[in-house]
N, C-alpha and C. Protein backbone atom coordinates (compact mmCIF):
# COMPACT_ATOMS: atom_id res chain seq x y z
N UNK A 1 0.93 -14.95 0.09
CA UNK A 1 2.21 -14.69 -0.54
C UNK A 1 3.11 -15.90 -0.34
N UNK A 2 3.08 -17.24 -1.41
CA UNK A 2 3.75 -18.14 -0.90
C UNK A 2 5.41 -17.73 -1.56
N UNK A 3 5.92 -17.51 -2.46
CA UNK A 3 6.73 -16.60 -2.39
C UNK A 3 7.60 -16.26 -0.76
N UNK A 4 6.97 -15.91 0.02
CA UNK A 4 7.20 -15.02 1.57
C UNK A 4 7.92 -16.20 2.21
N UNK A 5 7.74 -17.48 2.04
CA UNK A 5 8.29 -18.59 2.21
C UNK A 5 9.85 -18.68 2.30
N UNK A 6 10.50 -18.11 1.48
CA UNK A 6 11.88 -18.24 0.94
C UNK A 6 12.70 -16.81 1.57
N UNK A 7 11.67 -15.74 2.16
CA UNK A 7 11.94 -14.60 2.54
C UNK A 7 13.10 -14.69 3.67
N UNK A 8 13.11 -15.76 5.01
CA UNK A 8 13.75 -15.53 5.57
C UNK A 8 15.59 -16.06 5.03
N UNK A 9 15.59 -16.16 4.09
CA UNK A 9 17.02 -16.79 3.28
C UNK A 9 17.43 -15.48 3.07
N UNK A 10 16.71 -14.20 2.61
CA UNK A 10 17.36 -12.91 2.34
C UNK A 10 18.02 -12.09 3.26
N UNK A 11 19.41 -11.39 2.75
CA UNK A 11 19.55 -10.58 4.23
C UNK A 11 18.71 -9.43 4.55
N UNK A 12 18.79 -9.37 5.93
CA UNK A 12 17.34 -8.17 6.87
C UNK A 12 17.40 -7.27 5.49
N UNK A 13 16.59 -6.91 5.87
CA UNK A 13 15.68 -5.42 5.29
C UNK A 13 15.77 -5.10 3.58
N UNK A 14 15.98 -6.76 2.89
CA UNK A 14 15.86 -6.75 1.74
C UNK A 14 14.64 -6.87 0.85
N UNK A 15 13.84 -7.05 2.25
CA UNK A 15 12.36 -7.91 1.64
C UNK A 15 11.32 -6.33 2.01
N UNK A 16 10.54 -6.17 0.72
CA UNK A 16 9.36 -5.41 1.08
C UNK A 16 8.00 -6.04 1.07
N UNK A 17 7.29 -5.92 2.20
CA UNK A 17 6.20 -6.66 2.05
C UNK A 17 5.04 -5.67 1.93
N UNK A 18 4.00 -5.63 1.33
CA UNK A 18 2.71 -4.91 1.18
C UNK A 18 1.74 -5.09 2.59
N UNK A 19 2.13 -5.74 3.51
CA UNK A 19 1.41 -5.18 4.55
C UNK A 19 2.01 -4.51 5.52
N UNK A 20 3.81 -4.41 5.54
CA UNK A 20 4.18 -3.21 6.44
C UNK A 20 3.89 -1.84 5.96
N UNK A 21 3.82 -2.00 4.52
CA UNK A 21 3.37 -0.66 3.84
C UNK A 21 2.14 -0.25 3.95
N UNK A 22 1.53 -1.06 4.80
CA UNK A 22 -0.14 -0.90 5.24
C UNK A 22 -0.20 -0.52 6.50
N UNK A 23 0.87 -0.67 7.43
CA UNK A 23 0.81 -0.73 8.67
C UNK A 23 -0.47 -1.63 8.97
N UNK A 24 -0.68 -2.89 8.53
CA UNK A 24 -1.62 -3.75 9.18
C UNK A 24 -3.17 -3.49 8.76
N UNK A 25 -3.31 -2.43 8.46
CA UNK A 25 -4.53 -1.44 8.06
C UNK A 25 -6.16 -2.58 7.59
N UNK A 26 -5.14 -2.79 6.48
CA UNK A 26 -6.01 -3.23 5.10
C UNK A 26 -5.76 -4.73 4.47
N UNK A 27 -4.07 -5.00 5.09
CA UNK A 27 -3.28 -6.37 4.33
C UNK A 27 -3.36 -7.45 5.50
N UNK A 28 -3.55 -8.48 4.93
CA UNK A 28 -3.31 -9.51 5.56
C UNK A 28 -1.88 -10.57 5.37
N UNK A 29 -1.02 -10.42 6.17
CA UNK A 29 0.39 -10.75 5.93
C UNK A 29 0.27 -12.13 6.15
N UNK A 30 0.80 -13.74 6.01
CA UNK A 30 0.83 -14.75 5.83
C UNK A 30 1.49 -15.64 5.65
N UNK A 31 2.30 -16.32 6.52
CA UNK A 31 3.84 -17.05 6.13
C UNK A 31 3.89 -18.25 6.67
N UNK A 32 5.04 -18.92 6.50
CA UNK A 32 5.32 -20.31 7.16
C UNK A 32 6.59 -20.57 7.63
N UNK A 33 6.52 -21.55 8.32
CA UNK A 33 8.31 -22.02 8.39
C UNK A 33 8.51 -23.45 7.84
N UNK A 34 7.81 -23.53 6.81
CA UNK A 34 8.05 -25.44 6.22
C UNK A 34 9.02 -25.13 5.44
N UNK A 35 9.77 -24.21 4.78
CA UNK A 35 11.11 -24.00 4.08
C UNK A 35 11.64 -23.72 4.79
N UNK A 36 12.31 -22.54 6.02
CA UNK A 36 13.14 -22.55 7.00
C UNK A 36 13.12 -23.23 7.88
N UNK A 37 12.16 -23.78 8.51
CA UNK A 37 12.93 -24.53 10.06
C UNK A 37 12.45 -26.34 10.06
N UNK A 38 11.12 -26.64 9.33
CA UNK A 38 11.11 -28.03 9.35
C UNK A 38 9.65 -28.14 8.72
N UNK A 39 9.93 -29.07 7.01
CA UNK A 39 8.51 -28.80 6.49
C UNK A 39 7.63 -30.10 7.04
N UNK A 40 7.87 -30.85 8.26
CA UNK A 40 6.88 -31.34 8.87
C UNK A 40 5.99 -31.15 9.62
N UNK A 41 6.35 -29.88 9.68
CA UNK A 41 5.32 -28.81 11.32
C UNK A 41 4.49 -28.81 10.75
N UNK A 42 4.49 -27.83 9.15
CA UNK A 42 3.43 -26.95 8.93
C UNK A 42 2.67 -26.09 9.74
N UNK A 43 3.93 -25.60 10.07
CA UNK A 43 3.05 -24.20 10.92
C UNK A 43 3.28 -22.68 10.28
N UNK A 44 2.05 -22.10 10.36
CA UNK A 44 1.83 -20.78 9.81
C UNK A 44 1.50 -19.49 10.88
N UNK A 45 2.12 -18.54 10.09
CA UNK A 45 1.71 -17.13 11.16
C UNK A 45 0.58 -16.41 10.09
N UNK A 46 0.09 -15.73 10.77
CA UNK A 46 -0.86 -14.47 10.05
C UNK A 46 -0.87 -13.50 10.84
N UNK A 47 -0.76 -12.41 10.50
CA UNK A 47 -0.70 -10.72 10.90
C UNK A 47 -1.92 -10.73 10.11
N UNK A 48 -2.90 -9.95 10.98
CA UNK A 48 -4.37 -9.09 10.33
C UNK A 48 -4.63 -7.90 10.70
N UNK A 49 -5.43 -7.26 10.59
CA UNK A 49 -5.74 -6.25 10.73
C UNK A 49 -6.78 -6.53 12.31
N UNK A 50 -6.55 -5.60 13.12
CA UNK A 50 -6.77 -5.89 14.62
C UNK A 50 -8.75 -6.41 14.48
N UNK A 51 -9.30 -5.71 13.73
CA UNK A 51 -10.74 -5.97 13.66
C UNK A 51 -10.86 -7.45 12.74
N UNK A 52 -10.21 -8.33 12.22
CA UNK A 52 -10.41 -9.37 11.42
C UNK A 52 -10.17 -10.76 12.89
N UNK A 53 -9.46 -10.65 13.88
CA UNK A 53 -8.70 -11.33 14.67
C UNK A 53 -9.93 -12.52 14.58
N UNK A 54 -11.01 -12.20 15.49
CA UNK A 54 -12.36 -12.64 15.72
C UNK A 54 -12.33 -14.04 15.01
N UNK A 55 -13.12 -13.14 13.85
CA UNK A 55 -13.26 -13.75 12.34
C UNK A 55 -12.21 -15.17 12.12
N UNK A 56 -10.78 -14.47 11.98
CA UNK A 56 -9.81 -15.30 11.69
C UNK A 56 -9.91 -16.50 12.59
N UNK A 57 -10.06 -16.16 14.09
CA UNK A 57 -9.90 -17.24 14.83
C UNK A 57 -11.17 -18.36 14.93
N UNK A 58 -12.08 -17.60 14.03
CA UNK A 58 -13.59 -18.16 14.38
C UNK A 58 -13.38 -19.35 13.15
N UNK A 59 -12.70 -18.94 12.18
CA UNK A 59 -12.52 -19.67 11.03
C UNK A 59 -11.60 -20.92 11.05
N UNK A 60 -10.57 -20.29 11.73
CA UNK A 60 -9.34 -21.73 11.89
C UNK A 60 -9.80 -22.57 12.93
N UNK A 61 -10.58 -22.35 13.90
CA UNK A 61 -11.34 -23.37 15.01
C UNK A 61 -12.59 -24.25 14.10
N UNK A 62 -13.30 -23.50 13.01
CA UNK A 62 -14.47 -23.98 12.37
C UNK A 62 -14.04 -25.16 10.94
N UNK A 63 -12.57 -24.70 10.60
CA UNK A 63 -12.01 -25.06 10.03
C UNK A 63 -10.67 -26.88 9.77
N UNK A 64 -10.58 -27.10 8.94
CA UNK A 64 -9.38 -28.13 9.48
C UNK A 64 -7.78 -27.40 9.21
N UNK A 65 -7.52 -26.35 9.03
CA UNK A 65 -6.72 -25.34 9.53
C UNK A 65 -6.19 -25.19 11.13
N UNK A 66 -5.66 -26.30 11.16
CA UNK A 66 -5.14 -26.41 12.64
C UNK A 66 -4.03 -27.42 12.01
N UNK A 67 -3.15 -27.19 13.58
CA UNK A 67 -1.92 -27.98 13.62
C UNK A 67 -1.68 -28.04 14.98
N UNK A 68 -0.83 -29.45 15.03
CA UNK A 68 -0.09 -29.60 16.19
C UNK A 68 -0.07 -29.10 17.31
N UNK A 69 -0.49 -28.54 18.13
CA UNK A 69 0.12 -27.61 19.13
C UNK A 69 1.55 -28.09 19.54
N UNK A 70 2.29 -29.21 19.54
CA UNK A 70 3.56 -29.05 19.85
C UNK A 70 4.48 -28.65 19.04
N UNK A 71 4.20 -28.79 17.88
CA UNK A 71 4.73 -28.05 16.54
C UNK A 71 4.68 -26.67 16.65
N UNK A 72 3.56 -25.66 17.04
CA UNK A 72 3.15 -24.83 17.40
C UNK A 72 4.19 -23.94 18.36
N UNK A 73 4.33 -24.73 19.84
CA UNK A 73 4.88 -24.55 20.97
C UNK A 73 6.40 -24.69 20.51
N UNK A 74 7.06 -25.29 19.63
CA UNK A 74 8.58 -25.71 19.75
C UNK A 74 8.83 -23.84 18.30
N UNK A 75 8.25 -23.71 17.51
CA UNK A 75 8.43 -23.31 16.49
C UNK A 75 8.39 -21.45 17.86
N UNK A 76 7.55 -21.48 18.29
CA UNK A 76 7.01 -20.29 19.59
C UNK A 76 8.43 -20.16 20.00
N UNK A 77 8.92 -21.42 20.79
CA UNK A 77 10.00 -20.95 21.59
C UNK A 77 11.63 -20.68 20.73
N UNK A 78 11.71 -21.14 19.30
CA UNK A 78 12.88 -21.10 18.93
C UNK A 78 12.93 -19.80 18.34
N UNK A 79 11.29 -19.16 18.08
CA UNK A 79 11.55 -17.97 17.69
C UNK A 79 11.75 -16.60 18.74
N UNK A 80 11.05 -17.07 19.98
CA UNK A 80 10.96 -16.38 20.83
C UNK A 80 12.55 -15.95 21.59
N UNK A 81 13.25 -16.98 21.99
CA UNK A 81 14.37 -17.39 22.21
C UNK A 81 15.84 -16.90 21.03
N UNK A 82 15.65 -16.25 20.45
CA UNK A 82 16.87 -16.52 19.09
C UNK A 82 16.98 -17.52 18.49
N UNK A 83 16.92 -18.96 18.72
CA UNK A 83 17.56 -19.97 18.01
C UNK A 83 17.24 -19.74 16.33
N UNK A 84 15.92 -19.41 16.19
CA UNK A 84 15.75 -19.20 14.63
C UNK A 84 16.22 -18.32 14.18
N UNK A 85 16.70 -16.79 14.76
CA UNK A 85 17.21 -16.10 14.37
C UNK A 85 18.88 -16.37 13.65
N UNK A 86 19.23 -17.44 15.13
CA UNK A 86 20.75 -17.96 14.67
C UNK A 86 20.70 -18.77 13.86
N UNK A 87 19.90 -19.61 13.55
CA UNK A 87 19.89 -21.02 12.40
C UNK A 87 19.83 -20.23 10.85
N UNK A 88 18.52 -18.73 11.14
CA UNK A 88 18.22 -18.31 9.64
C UNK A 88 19.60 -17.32 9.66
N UNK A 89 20.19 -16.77 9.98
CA UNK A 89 21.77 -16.25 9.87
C UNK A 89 22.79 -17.32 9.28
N UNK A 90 22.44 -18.52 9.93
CA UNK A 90 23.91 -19.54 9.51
C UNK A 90 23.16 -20.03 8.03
N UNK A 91 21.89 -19.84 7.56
CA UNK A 91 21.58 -20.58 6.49
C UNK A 91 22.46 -19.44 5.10
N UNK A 92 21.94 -18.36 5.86
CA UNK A 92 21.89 -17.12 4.98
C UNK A 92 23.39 -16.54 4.69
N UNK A 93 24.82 -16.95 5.77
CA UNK A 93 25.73 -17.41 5.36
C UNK A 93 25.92 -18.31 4.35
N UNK A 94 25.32 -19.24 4.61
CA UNK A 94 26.00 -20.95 3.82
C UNK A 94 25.52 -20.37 2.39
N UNK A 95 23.86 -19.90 2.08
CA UNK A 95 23.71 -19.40 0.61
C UNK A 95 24.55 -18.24 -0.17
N UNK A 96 24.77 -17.34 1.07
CA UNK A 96 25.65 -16.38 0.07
C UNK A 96 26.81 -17.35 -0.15
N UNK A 97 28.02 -17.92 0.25
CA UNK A 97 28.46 -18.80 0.20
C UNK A 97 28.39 -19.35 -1.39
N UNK A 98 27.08 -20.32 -1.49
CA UNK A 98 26.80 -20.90 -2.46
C UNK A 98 26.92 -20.01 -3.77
N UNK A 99 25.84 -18.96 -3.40
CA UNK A 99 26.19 -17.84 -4.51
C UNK A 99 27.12 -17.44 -5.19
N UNK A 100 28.25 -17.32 -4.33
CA UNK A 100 29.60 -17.33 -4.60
C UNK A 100 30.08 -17.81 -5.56
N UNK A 101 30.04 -19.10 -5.02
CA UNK A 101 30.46 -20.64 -5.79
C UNK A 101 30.31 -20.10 -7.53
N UNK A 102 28.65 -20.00 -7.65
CA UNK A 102 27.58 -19.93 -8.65
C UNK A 102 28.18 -19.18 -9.57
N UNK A 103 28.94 -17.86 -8.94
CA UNK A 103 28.92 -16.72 -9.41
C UNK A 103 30.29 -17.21 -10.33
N UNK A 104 31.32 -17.97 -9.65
CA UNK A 104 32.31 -18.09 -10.04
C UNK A 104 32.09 -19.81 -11.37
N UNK A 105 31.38 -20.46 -11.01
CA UNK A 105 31.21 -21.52 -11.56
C UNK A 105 30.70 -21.28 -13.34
N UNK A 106 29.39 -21.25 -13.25
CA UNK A 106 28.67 -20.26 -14.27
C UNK A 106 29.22 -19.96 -15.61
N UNK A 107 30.29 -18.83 -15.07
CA UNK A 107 30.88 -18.41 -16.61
C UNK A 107 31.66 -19.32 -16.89
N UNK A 108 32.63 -20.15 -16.11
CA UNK A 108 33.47 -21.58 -16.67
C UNK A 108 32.69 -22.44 -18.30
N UNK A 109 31.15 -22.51 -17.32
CA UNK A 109 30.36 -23.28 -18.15
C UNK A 109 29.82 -22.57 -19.40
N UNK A 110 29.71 -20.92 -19.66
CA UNK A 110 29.60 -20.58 -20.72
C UNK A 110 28.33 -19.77 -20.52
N UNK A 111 28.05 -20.03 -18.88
CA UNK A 111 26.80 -19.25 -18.64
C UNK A 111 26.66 -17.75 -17.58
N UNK A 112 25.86 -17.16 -17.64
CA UNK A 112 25.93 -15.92 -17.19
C UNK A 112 25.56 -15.62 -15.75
N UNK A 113 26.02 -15.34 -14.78
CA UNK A 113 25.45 -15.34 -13.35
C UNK A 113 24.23 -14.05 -13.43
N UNK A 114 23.52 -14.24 -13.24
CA UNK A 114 22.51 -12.77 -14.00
C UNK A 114 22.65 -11.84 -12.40
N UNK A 115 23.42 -10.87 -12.35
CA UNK A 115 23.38 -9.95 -11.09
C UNK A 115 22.08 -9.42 -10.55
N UNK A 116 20.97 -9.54 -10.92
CA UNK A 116 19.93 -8.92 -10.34
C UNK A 116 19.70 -10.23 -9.49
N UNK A 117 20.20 -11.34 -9.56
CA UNK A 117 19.99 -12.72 -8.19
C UNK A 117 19.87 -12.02 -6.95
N UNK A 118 18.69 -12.19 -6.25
CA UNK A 118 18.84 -11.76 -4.93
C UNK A 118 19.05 -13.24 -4.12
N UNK A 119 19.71 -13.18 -2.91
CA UNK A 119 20.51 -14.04 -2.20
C UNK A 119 19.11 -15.20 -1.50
N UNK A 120 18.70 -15.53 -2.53
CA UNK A 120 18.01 -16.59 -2.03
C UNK A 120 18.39 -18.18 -2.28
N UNK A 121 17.87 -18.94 -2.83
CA UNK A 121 17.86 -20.46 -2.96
C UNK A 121 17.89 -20.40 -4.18
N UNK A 122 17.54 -19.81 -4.77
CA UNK A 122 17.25 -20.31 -6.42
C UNK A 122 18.32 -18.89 -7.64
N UNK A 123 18.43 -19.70 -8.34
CA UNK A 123 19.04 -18.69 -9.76
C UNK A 123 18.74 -18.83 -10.73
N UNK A 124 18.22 -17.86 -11.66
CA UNK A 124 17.54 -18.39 -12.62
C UNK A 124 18.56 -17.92 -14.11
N UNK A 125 18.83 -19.15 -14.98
CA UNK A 125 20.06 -18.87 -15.76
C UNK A 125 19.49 -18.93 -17.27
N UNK A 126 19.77 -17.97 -17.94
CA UNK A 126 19.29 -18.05 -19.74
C UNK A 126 20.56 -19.07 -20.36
N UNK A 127 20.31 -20.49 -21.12
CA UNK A 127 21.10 -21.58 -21.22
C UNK A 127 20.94 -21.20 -22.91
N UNK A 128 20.09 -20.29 -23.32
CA UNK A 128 20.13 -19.89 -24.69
C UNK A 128 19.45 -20.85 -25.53
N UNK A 129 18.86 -21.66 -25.10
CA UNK A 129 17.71 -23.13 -25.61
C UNK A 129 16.94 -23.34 -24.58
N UNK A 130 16.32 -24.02 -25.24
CA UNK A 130 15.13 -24.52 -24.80
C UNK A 130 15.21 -25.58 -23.91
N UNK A 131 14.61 -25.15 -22.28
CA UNK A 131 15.51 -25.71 -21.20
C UNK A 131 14.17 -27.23 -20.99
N UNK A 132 12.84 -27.38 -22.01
CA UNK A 132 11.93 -28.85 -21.62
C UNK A 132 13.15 -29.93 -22.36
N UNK A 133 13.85 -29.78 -23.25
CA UNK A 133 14.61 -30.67 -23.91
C UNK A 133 15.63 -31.03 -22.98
N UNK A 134 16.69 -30.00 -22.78
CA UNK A 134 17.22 -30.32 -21.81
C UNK A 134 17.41 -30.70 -20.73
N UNK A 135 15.63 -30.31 -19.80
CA UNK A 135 15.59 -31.16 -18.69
C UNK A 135 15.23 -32.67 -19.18
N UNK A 136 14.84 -33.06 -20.00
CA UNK A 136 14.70 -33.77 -20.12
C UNK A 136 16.20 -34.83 -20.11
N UNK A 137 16.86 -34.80 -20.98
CA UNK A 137 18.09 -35.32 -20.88
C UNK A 137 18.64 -35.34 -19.74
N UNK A 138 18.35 -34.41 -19.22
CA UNK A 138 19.31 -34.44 -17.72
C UNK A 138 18.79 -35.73 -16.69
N UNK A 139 17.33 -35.82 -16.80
CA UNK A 139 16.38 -36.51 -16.28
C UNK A 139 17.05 -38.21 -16.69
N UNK A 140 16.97 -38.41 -18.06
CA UNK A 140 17.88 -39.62 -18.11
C UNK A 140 19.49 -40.15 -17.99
N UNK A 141 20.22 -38.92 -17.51
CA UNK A 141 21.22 -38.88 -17.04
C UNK A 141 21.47 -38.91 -15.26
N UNK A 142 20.24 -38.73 -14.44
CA UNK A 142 20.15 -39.30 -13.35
C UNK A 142 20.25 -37.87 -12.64
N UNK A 143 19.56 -36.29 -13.71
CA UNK A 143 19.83 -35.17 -12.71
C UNK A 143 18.31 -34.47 -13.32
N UNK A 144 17.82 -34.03 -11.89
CA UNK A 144 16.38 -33.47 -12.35
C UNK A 144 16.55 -32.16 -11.87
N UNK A 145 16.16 -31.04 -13.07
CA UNK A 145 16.25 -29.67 -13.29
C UNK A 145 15.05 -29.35 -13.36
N UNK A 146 14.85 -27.88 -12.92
CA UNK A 146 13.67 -27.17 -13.11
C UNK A 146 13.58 -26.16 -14.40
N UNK A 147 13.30 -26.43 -15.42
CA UNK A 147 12.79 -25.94 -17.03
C UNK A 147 12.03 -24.73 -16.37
N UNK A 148 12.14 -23.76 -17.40
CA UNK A 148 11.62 -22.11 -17.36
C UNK A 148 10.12 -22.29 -17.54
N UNK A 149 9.72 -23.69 -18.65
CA UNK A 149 8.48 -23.63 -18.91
C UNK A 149 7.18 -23.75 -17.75
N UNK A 150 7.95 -24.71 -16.56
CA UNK A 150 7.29 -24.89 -15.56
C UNK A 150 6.36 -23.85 -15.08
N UNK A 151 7.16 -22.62 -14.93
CA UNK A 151 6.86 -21.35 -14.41
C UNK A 151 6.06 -20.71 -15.11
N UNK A 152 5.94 -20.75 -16.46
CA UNK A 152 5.19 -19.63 -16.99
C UNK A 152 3.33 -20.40 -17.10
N UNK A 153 2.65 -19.73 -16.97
CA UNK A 153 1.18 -19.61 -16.59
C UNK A 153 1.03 -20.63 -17.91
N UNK A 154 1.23 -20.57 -19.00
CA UNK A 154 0.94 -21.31 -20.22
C UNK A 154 1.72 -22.30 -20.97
N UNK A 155 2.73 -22.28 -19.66
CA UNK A 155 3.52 -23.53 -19.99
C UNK A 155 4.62 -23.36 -21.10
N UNK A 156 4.47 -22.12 -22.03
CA UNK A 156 5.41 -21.66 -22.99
C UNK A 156 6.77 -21.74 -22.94
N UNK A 157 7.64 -21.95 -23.90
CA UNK A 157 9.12 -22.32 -23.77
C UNK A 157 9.39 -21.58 -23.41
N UNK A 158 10.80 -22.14 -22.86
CA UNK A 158 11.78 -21.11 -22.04
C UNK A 158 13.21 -21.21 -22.16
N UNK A 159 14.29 -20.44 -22.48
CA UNK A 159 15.64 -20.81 -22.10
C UNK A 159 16.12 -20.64 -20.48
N UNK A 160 15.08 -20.18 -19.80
CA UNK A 160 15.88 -20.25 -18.45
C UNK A 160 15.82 -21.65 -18.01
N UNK A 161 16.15 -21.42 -17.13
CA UNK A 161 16.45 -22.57 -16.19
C UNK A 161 16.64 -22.36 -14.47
N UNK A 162 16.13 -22.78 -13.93
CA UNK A 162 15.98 -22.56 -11.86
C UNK A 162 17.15 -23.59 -11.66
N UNK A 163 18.12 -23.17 -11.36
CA UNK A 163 19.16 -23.80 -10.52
C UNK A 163 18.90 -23.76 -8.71
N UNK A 164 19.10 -24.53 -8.21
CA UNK A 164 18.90 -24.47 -6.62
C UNK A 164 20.67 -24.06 -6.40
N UNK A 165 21.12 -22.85 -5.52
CA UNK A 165 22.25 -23.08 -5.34
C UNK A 165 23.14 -23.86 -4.21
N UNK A 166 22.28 -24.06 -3.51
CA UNK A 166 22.70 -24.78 -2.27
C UNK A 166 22.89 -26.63 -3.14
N UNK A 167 22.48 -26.80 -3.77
CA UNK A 167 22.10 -28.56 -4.33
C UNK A 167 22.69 -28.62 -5.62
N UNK A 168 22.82 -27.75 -6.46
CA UNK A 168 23.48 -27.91 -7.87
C UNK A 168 25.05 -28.35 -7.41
N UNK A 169 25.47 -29.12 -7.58
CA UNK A 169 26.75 -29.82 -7.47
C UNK A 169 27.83 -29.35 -8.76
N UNK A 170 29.29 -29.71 -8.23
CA UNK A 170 30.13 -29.44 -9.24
C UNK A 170 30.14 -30.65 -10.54
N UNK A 171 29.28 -31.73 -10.30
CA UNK A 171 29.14 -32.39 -11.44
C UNK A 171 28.24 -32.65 -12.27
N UNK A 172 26.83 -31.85 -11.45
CA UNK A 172 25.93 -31.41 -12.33
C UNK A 172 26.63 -30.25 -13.21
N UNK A 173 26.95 -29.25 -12.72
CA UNK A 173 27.21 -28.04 -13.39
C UNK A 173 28.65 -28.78 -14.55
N UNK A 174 29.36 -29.40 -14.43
CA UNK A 174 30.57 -30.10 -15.50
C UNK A 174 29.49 -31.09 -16.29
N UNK A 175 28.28 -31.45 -16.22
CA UNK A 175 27.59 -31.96 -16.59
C UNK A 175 26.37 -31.43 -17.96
N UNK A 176 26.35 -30.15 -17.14
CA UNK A 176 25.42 -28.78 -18.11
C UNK A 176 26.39 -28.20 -18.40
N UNK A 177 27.69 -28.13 -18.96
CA UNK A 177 28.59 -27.69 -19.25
C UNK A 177 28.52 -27.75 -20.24
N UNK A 178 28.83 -29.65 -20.17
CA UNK A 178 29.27 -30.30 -21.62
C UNK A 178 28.07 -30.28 -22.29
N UNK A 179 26.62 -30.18 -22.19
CA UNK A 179 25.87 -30.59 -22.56
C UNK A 179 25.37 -29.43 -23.85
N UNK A 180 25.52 -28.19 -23.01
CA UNK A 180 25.16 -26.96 -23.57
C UNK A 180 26.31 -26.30 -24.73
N UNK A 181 27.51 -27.32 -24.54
CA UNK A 181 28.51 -26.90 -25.07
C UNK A 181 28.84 -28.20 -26.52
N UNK A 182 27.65 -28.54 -26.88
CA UNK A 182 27.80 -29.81 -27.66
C UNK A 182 26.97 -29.69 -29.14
């Protein structure tokens, strides 16, 4: 579930995952902290099912599925300790925050804050065209956007558009303003 990645940006108990709904049973749960705490670790957790442990461990030793152990050990103690708890709280401030911003920015520009946004990193906005053209322009204007087409399996047009809200600036957005408004 790379998806699960972006999970700790949400506030508690917004996220449902298919292996608490397993109680461990049957699912194999799977995450990282290279988006929350530092994507140089690359360190990963896995929850299994108590009879897979073996297996799992027989595989990541047989495997090049290893990392660091000090990466390992520092990522152990900040979670063990609170510190990640307090860092993913102050992030998860600063985005609602951003959201904010978004929420209020948005309609200035002529565009719609779509309320089903859950409080993560990303927003995804209908610009009412076709967002490969437009990234494109933006691209020779010195601002690189993420196009709807990216996302879809077949590459098919799109009017959305993935805004990052933490990184979209007030002169990108006066920027897709004028652009969409031309």
């Amino acid at each position: 579930m790379r998806d699960d990645l972006y999970a700790a940006f949400l506030p508690s108990g917004q996220v449902l995952r298919y292996a608490s709904l397993d109680q461990f049973e049957r699912v194999f749960y799977a995450t990282g902290f290279s988006k929350s705490m530092s994507s140089g670790w690359r360190v990963g957790l896995l929850v299994c099912p108590d009879h897979f442990i073996d297996d799992v461990l027989r595989i990541k030793t047989l495997s090049n599925m290893s990392t660091p152990e000090f990466g390992e050990r520092v990522i152990h103690h900040l979670w063990t300790h609170g510190e990640y708890r307090r860092q993913i709280k102050k992030g998860q401030q600063q985005l609602y925050r951003a959201h904010e911003r978004m929420r209020i920015a948005l309609p200035k520009i002529g565009l719609v804050y779509p309320e089903h946004t859950q409080a993560g990193l990303f927003v995804w906005v209908d610009t009412h065209q076709d967002t490969s053209q437009l990234a494109l322009d933006a691209y020779s204007d010195g601002w690189l956007v993420a196009p709807g087409h990216l996302f879809h399996p077949d590459a098919s047009a799109s009017t959305y558009l993935r805004l990052n809200v933490s990184t979209s600036s007030d002169a990108f957005l006066a920027w897709l303003g004028d652009y969409l408004n031309h």
